[in-house]
Protein backbone atom coordinates (compact mmCIF):
# COMPACT_ATOMS: atom_id res chain seq x y z
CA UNK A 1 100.76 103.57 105.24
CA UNK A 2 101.18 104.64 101.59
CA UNK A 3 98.52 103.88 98.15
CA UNK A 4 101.48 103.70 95.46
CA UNK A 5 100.20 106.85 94.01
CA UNK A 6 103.90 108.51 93.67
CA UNK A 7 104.05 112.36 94.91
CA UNK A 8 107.58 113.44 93.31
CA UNK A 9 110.78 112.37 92.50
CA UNK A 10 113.99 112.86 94.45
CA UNK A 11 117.29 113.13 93.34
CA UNK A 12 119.96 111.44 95.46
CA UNK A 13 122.62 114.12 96.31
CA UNK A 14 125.04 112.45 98.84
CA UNK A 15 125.79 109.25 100.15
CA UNK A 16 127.60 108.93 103.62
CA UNK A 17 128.71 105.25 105.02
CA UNK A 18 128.33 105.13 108.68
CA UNK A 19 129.48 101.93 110.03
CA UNK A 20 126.61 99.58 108.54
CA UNK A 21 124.21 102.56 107.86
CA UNK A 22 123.91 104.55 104.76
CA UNK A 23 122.89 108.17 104.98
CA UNK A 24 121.23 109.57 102.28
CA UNK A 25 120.79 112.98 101.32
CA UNK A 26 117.44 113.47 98.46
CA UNK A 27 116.94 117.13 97.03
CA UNK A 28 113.12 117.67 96.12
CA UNK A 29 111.07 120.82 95.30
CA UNK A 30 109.21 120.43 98.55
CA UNK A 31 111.43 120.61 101.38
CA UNK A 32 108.91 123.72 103.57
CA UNK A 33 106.41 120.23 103.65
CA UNK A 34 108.59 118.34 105.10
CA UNK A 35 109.24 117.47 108.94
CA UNK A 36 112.21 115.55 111.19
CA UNK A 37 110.46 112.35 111.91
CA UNK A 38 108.48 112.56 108.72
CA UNK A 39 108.23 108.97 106.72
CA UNK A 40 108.51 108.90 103.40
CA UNK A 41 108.07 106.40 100.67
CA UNK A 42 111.30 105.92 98.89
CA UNK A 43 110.59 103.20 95.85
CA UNK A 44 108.46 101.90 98.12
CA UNK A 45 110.50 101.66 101.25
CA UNK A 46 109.09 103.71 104.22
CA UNK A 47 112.43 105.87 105.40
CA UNK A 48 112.43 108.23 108.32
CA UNK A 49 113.84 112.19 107.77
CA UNK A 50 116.45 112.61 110.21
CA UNK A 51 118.14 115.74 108.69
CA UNK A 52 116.58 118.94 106.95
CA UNK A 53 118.38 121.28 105.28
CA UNK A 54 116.23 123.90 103.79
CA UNK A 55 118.47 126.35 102.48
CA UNK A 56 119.66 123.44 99.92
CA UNK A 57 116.07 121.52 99.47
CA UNK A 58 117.55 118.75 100.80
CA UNK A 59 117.22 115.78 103.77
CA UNK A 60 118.92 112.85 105.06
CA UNK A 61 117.35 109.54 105.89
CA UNK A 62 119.61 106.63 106.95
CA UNK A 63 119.52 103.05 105.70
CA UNK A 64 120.22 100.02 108.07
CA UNK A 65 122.31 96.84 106.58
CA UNK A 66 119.19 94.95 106.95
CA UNK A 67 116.86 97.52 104.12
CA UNK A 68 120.13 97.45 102.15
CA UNK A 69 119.84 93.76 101.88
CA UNK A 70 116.46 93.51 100.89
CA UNK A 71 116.18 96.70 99.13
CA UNK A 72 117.60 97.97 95.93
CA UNK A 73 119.18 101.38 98.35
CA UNK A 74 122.07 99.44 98.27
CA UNK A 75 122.42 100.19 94.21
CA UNK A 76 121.88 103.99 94.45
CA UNK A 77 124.56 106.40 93.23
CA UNK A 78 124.90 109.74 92.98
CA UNK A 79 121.96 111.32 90.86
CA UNK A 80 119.48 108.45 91.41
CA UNK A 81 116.11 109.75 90.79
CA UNK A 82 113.72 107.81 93.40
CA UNK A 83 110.30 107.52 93.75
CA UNK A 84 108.80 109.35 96.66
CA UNK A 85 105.14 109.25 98.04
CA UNK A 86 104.24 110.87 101.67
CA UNK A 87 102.40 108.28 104.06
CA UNK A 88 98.95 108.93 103.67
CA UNK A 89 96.12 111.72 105.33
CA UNK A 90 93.55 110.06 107.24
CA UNK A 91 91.08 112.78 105.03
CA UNK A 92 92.53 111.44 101.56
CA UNK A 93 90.88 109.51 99.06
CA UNK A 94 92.95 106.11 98.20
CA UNK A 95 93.69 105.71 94.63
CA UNK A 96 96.33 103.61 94.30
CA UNK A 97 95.86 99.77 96.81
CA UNK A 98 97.51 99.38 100.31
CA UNK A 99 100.96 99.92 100.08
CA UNK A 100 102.88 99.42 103.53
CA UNK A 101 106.60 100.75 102.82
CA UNK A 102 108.03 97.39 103.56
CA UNK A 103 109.73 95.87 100.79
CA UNK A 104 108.94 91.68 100.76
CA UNK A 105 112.46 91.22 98.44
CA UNK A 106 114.11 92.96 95.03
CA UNK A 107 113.12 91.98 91.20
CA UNK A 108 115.22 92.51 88.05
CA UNK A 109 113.46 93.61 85.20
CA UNK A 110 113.59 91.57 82.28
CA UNK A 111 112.22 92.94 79.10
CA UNK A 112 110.46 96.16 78.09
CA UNK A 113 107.93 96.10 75.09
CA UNK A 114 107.03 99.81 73.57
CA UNK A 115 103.74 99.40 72.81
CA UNK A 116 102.92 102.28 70.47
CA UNK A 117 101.08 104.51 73.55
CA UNK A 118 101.88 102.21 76.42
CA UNK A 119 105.07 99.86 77.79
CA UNK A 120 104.65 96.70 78.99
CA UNK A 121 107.45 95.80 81.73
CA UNK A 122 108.65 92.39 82.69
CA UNK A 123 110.14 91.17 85.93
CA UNK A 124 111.04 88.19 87.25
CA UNK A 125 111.71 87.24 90.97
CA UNK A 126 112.47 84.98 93.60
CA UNK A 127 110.44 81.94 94.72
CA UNK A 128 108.95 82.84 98.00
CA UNK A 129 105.22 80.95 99.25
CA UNK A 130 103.70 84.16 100.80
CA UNK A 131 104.42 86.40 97.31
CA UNK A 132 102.72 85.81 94.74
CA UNK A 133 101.11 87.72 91.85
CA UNK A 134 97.68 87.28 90.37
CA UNK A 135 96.30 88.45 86.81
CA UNK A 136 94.47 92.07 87.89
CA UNK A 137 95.79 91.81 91.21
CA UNK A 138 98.19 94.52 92.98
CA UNK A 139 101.73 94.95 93.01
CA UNK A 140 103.87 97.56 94.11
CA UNK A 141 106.88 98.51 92.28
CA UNK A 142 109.21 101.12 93.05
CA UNK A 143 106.77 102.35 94.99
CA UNK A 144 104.15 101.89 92.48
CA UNK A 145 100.86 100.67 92.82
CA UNK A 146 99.99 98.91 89.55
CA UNK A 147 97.87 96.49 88.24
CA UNK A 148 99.58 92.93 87.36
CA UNK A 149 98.90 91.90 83.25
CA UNK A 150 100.62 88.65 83.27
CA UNK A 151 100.99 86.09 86.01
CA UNK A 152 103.32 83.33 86.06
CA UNK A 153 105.72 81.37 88.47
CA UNK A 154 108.50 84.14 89.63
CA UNK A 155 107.31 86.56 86.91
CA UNK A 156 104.66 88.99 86.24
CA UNK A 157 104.23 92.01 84.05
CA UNK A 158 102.80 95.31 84.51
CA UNK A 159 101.60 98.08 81.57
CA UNK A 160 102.35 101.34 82.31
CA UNK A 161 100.72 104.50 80.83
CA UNK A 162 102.54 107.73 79.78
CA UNK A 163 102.00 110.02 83.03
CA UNK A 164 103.52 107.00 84.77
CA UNK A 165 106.17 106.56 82.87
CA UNK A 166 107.27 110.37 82.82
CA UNK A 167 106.61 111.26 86.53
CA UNK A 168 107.98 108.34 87.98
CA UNK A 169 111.74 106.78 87.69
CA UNK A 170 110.11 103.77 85.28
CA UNK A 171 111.81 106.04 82.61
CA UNK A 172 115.37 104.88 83.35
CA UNK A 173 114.45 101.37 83.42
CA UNK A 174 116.90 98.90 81.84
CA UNK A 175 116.77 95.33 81.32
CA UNK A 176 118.67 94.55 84.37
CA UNK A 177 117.20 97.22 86.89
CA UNK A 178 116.80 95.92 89.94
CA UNK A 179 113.67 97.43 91.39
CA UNK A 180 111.99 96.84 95.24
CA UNK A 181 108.58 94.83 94.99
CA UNK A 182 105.64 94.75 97.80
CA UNK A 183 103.52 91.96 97.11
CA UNK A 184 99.00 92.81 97.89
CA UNK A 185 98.95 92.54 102.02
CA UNK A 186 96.04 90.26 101.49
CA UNK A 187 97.31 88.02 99.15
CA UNK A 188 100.13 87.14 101.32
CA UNK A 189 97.72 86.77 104.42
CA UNK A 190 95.72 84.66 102.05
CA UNK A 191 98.48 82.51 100.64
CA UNK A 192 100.68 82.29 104.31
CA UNK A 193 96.80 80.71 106.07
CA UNK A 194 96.57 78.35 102.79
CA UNK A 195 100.17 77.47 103.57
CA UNK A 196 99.35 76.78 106.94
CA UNK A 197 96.39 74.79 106.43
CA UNK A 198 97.79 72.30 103.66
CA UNK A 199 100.59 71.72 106.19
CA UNK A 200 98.01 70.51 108.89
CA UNK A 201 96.62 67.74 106.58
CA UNK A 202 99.51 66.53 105.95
């Protein structure tokens, strides 16, 4: 389990195709932390270390078709700079929301407003009845736990404050980026029951 409160970023070093897997090799600054077995946070998809070189601050974790699907992995190249947040200590204090590493589906970002201290980004995805946003709710993007501004049908907004902006890969945000998006756990409990219930009185 993760809080959207990114560590680090990664760059991505090496890509190897292996059958319908996709190994990826990230350099950080932290390798000594790290373990085989270890899952990390990677734009918000939980990822598994299977490789650790140490000698060139680097690891592997593999991709199966199905995370490339729903994921944006299947856009990295070469030099990617991704997100990256440890799961969580049982002794830690949670500042970011809930964040489970399992991506519901991708979003494209739409517009991005400088707003003389701040950005404002816009996304837009697809319909789903279990993911939705709410104003002030939760929403995880790239890995990041933010606060939703604006709320509508398939699109919601979040504002995003310098430190986020620099230490995170919001930076190289384009109109066009597609980005991974984990909708608030309870919301979709909340909305997949109310689902369920309409659907009895009918």
């Amino acid at each position: 389990m993760f809080t959207g409160i990114i560590e680090k970023t990664g760059k991505v070093v090496a890509i190897n195709q292996d059958k319908t897997n996709v190994h990826f090799t990230i350099e950080v600054d932290f390798i000594d932390e790290l373990n085989i077995d270890q899952s990390i946070s990677h734009d918000g998809c939980c990822l598994t270390i299977v490789e650790i070189d140490k000698a060139n601050n680097t690891y592997v974790v593999t991709a199966m078709l199905e995370t490339l699907l729903k994921t944006n992995l299947g856009t990295w190249t070469v030099g990617y700079e991704v997100n990256l947040e440890r799961s969580m200590k049982m002794d830690g204090r949670f500042d970011g929301h809930i964040v489970q590493g399992h991506v519901d589906q991708t979003a494209t970002c739409t517009q991005i407003v400088d707003e003389n201290g701040s950005w404002r980004y816009y996304f837009t995805y697809e319909d789903a009845p279990d993911q939705i946003t709410v104003p002030k709710g939760s929403i995880s993007v790239n890995g990041v736990s933010l606060t939703v501004v604006d709320s509508q049908k398939n699109m919601f907004s979040v504002a995003i404050i310098p430190y986020t902006q620099y230490h995170t890969n919001f930076h190289n945000f384009k109109v066009g980026t597609k980005v991974n998006i984990e909708f608030d756990i309870f919301g979709k409990y909340v909305a997949r029951l109310l689902d369920q219930y309409m659907a009895a009185q009918n």
